[in-house]
Protein backbone atom coordinates (compact mmCIF):
# COMPACT_ATOMS: atom_id res chain seq x y z
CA UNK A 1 16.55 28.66 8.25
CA UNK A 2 16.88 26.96 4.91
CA UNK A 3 15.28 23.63 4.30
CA UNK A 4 14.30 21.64 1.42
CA UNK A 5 10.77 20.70 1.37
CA UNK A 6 7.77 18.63 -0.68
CA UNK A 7 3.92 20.05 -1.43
CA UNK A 8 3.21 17.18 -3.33
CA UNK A 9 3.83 13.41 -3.80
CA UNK A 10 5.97 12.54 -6.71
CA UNK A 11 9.45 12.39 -8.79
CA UNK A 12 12.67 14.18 -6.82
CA UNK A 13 11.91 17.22 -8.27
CA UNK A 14 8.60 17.90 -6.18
CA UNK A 15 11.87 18.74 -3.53
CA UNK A 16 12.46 22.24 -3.57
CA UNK A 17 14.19 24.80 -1.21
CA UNK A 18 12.40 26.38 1.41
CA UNK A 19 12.95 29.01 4.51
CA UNK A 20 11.57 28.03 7.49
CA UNK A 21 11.27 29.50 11.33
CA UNK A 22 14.28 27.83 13.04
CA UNK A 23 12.94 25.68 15.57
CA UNK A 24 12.46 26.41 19.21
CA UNK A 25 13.74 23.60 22.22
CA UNK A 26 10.73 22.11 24.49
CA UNK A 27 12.16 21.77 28.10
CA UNK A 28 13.11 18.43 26.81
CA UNK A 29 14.70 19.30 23.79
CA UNK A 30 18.20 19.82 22.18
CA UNK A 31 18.22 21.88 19.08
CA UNK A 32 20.75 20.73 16.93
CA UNK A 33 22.76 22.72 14.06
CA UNK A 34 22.76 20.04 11.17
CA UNK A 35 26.17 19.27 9.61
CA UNK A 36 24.61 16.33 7.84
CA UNK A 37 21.59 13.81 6.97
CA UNK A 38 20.86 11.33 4.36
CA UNK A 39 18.98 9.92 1.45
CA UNK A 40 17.06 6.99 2.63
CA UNK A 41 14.97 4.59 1.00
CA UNK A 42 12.40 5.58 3.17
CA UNK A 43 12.74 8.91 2.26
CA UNK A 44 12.05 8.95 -1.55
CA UNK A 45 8.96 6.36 -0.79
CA UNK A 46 7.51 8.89 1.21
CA UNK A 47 8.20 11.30 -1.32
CA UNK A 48 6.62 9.52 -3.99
CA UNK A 49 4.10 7.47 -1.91
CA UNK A 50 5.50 4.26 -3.19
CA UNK A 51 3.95 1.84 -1.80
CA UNK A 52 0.16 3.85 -2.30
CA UNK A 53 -0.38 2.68 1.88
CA UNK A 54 2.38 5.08 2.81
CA UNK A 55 -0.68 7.65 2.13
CA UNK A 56 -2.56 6.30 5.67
CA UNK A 57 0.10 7.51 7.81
CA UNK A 58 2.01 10.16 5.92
CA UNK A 59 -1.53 11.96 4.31
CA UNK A 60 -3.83 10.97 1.85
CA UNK A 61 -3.90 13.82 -1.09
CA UNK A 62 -0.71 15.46 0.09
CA UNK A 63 1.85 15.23 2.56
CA UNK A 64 1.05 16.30 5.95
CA UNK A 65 4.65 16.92 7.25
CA UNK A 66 6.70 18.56 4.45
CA UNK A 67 9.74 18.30 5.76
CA UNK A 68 11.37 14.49 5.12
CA UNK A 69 14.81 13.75 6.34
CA UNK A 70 15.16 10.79 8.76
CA UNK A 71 18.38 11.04 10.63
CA UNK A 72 21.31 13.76 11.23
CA UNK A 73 24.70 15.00 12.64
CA UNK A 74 24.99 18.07 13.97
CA UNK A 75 26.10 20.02 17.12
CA UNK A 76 24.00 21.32 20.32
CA UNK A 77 23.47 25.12 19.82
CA UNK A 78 20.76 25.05 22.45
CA UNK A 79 19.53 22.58 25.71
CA UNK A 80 16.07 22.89 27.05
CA UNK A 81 15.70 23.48 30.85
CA UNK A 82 15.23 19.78 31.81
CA UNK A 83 17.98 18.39 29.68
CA UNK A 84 20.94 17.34 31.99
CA UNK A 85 22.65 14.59 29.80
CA UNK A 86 23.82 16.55 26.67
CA UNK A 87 25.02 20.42 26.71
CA UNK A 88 25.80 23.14 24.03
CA UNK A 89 29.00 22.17 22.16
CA UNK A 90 28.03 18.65 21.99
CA UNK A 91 28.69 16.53 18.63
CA UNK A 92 25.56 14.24 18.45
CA UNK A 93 24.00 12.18 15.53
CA UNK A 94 20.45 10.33 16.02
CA UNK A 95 16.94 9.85 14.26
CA UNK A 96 13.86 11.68 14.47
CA UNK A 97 12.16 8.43 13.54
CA UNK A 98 8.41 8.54 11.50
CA UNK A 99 8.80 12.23 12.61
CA UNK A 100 11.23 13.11 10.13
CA UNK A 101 12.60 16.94 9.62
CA UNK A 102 16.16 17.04 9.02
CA UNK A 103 16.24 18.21 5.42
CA UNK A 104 16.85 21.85 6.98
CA UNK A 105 19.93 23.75 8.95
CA UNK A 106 17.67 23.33 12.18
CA UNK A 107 16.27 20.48 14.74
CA UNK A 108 14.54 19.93 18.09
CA UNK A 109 15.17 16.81 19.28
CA UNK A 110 13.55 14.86 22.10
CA UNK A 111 16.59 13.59 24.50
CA UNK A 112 14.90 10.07 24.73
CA UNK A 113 14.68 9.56 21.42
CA UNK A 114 17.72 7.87 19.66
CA UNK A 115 20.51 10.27 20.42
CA UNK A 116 24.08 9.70 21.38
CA UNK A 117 27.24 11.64 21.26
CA UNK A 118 29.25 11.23 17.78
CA UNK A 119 32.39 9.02 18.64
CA UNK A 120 35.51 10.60 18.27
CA UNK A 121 37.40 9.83 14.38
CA UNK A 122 33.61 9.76 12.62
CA UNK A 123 32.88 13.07 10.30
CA UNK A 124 29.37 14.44 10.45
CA UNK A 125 28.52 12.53 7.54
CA UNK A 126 29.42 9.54 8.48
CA UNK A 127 27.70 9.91 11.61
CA UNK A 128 24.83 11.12 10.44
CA UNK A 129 23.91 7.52 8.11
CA UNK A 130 24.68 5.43 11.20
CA UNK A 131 21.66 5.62 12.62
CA UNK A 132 18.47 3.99 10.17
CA UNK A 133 20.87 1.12 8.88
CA UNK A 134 22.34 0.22 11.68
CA UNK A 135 19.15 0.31 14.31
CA UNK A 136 16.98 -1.69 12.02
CA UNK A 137 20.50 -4.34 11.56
CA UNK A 138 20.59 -4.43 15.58
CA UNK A 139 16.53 -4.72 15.73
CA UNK A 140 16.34 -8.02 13.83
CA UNK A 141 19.55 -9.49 14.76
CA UNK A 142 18.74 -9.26 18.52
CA UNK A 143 15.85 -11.82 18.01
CA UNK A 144 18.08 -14.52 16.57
CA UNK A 145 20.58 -15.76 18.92
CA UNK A 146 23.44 -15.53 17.06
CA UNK A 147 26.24 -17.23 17.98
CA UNK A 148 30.22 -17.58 16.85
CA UNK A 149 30.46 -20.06 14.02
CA UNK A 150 26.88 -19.62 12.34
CA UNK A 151 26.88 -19.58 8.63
CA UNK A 152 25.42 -16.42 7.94
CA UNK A 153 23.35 -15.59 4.20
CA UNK A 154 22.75 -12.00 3.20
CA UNK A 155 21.01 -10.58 0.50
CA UNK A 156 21.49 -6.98 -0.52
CA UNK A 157 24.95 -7.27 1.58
CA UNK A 158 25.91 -4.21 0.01
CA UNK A 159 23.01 -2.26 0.93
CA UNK A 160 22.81 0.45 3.62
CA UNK A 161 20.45 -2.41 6.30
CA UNK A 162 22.90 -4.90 4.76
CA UNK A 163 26.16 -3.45 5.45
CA UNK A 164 25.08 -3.10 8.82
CA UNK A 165 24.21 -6.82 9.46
CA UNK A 166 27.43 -7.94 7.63
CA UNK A 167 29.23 -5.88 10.39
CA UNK A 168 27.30 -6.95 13.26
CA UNK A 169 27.02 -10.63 12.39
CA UNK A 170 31.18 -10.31 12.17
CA UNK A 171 30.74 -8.69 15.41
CA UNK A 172 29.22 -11.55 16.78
CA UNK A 173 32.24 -14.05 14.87
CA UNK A 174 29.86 -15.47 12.34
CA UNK A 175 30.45 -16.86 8.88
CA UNK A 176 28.89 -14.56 6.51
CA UNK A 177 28.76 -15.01 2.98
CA UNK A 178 27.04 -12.06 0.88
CA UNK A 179 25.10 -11.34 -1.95
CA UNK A 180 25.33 -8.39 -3.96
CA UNK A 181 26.97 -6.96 -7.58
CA UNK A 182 29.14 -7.76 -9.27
CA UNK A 183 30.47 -4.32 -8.58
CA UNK A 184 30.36 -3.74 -4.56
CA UNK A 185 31.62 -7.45 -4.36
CA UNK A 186 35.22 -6.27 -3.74
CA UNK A 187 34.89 -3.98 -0.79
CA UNK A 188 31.83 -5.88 0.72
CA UNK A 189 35.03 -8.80 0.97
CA UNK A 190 37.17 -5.90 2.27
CA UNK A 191 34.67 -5.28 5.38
CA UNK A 192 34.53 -8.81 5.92
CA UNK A 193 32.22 -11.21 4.21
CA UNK A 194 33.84 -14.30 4.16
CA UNK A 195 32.56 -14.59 0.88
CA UNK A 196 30.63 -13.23 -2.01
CA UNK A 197 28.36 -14.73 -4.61
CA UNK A 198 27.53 -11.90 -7.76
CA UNK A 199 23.98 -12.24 -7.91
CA UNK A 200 24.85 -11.00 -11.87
CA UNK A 201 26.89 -14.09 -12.43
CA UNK A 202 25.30 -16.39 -9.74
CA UNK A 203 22.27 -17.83 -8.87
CA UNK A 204 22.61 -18.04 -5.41
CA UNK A 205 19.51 -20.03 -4.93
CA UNK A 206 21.02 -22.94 -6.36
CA UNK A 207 23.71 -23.16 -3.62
CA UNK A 208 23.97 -26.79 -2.17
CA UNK A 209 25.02 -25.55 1.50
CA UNK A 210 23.07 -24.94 4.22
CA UNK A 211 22.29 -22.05 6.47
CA UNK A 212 21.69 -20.99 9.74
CA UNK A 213 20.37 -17.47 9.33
CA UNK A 214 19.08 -16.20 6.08
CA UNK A 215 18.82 -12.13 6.09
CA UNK A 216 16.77 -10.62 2.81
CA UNK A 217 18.45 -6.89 3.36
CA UNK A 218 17.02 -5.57 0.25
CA UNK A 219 13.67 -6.87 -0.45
CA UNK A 220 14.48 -8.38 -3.70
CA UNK A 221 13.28 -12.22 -2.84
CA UNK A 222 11.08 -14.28 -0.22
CA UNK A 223 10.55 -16.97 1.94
CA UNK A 224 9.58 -19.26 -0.51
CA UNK A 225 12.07 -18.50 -2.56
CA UNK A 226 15.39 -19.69 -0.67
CA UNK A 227 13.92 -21.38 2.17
CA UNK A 228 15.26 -24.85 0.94
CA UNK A 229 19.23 -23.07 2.08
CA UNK A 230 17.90 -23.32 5.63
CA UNK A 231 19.02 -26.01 8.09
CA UNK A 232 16.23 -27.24 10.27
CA UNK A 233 16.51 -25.00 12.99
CA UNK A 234 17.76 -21.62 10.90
CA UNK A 235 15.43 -18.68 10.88
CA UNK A 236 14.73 -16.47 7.56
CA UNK A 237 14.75 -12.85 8.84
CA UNK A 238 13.78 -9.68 6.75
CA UNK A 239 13.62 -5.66 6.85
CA UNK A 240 12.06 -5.95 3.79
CA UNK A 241 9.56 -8.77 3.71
CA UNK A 242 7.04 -9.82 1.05
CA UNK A 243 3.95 -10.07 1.26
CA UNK A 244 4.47 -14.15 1.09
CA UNK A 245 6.54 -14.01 3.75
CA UNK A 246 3.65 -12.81 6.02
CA UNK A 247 1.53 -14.70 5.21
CA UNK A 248 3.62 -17.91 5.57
CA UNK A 249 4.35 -16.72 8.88
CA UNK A 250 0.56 -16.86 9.37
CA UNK A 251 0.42 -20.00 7.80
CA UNK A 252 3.07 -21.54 9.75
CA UNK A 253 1.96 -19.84 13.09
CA UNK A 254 -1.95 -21.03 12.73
CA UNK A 255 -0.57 -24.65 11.73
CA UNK A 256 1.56 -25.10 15.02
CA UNK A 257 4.84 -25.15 12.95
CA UNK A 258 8.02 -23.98 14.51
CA UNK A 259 8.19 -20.39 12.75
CA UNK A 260 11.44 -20.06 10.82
CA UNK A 261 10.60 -16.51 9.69
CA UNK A 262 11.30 -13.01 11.51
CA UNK A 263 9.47 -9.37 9.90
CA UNK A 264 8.47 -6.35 10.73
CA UNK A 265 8.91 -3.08 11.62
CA UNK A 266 11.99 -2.12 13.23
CA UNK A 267 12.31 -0.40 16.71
CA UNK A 268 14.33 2.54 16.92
CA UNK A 269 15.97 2.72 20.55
CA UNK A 270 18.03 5.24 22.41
CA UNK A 271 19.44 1.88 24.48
CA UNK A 272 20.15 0.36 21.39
CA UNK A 273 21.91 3.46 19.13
CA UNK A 274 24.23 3.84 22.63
CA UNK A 275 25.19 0.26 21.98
CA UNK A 276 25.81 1.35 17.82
CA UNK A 277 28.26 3.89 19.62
CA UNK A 278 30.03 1.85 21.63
CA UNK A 279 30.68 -0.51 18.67
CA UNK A 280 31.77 2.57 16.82
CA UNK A 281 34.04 4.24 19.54
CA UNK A 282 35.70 0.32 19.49
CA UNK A 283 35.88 0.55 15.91
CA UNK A 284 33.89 -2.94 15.72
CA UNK A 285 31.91 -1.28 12.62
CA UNK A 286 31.98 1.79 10.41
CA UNK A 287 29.39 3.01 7.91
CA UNK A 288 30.03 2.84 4.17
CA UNK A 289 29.48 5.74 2.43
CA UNK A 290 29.01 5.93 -1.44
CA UNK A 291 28.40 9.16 -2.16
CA UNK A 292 28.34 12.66 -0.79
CA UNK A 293 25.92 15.37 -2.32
CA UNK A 294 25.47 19.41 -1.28
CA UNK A 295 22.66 20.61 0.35
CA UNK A 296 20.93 21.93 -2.65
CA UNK A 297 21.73 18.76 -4.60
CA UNK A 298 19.03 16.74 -2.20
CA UNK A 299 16.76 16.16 -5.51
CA UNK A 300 19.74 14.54 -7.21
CA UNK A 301 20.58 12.55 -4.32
CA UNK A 302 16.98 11.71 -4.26
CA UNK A 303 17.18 10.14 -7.95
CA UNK A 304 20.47 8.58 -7.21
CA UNK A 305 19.24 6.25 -4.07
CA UNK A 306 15.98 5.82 -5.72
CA UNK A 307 17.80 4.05 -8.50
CA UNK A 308 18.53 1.44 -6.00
CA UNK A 309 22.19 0.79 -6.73
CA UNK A 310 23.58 2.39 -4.23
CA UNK A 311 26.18 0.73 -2.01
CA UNK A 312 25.87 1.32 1.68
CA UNK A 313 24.63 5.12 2.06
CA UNK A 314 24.44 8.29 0.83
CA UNK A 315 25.23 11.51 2.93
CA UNK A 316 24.13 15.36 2.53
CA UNK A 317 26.16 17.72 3.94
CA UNK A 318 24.35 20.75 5.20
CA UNK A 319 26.81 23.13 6.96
């Protein structure tokens, strides 16, 4: 099967095609023909080991899994013999997780990781950049307890973690006011921010109002930064955190403070991407897509997201 492939760490061009053996199912496996993936952000910092950690899990010198790609639509072309839920015909779209592997025509995926059939009215590529954006959106959001009303900050609004949180915070009847360009600010309004501040014409850190969730989608500020736009009780939450923001977590942990900030790693669910599905099957939320690149155009699509101007998410299509 073709794939595309990296030897070594660095710039989008260390991505080259590749033939590989097309996969064979486990009892507990689907494989899945791939009609589309993505460009993630954590794609290209595995690629180019940035940050240098990314070495201790992904491999030291070199990579240890060559094959990146995080998430994918696609249909079944083959069930293993325990697999009872899904069957061959079946449009599906999911995430292989830390695993990774769907820069290629071909994947075996396990049926409980996050799987679910595509909804009908999404195209493979839309499908296929549901799953990382909108997972790590539900993840945080389901430890603050949102509720209709809330005033509702987000940086990086426009991003593809951002986007998602806009949607589900609307979901939940929040007021959500957004932060991004200049440029995305007129269809982040269109999929519902109540309002948006240009960061390149505002300093949103000087706002006077108050907040009662503060969301840093995009990595781009801190704790300390913007706490002083929280109400008492309002929780700072980010994907993305600083390393401040850990460490005033620990600070306000070890000093018996009521902790205001949420970070970490985000969960990827199968429970969870079946409730993304039934969102999208109600048309409750929809995933932006900037741009669509070919297969062999991965590099470029590498060096676009990389860039990190993108607004929402970038698709490949493979077949």
């Amino acid at each position: 099967m073709k794939a595309f492939t990296f030897k070594r760490y660095g710039e989008p061009t260390v991505l080259n095609p590749d033939t590989l053996e097309k996969p064979e199912p486990k009892a507990n496996e689907l494989l899945v023909k791939i009609h589309a993936t993505s460009v993630t952000a954590g794609d290209w910092r595995v690629r180019s080991a940035t940050p240098f950690p990314i070495r201790f899990h992904s491999g030291i010198l070199k990579p240890k899994n060559t094959l990146l790609g995080h998430e994918f639509a696609g249909v079944v072309e083959m069930v293993g013999e325990e697999v009872v839920e899904f069957q061959v015909g079946d449009r599906v779209f999911g995430s292989m997780g830390m695993k990774s592997g769907t820069y290629a025509e071909y994947v075996a995926v396990d049926v409980e990781s996050p799987l679910a059939k595509i909804p009908d009215g999404l195209s493979f590529e839309e499908a296929a950049v549901v799953p990382i954006g909108f997972l790590s959106a539900y993840h945080f959001l389901q430890k603050v307890n949102l509720k209709p009303g809330m005033k509702v900050l987000i940086h990086g609004v426009s991003g593809s973690v951002g986007s998602a949180m806009l949607q589900l915070a609307k979901a939940k009847d929040a007021y959500v006011i957004g932060v991004c360009s200049s440029k995305n600010a007129s269809w982040v309004k269109k999929w519902g921010a109540d309002q948006v501040i240009s960061y390149d014409k505002e300093n949103f850190t000087s706002l006077s109002e108050k907040f009662d969730l503060i969301i840093n989608a995009v990595g781009k500020t801190s704790f300390r930064e913007i706490k002083h736009l929280l109400n008492p009780e309002g929780k700072y939450l980010s994907n993305d955190a600083a390393l401040s923001d850990y460490l005033d977590l620990l600070t306000q942990t070890l000093g018996g403070k009521k902790e205001q900030i949420i970070v970490g790693i985000a969960e990827q669910k199968k429970t969870d991407l079946r409730v993304i599905q039934s969102l999208l099957a109600e048309r409750k939320i929809r995933p932006y897509l900037d741009r669509v690149y070919s297969f062999n155009e991965i590099p470029a699509a590498h060096t676009y997201v990389e860039k990190g101007r993108k607004a929402g998410n970038v698709a490949i299509h493979v077949a």
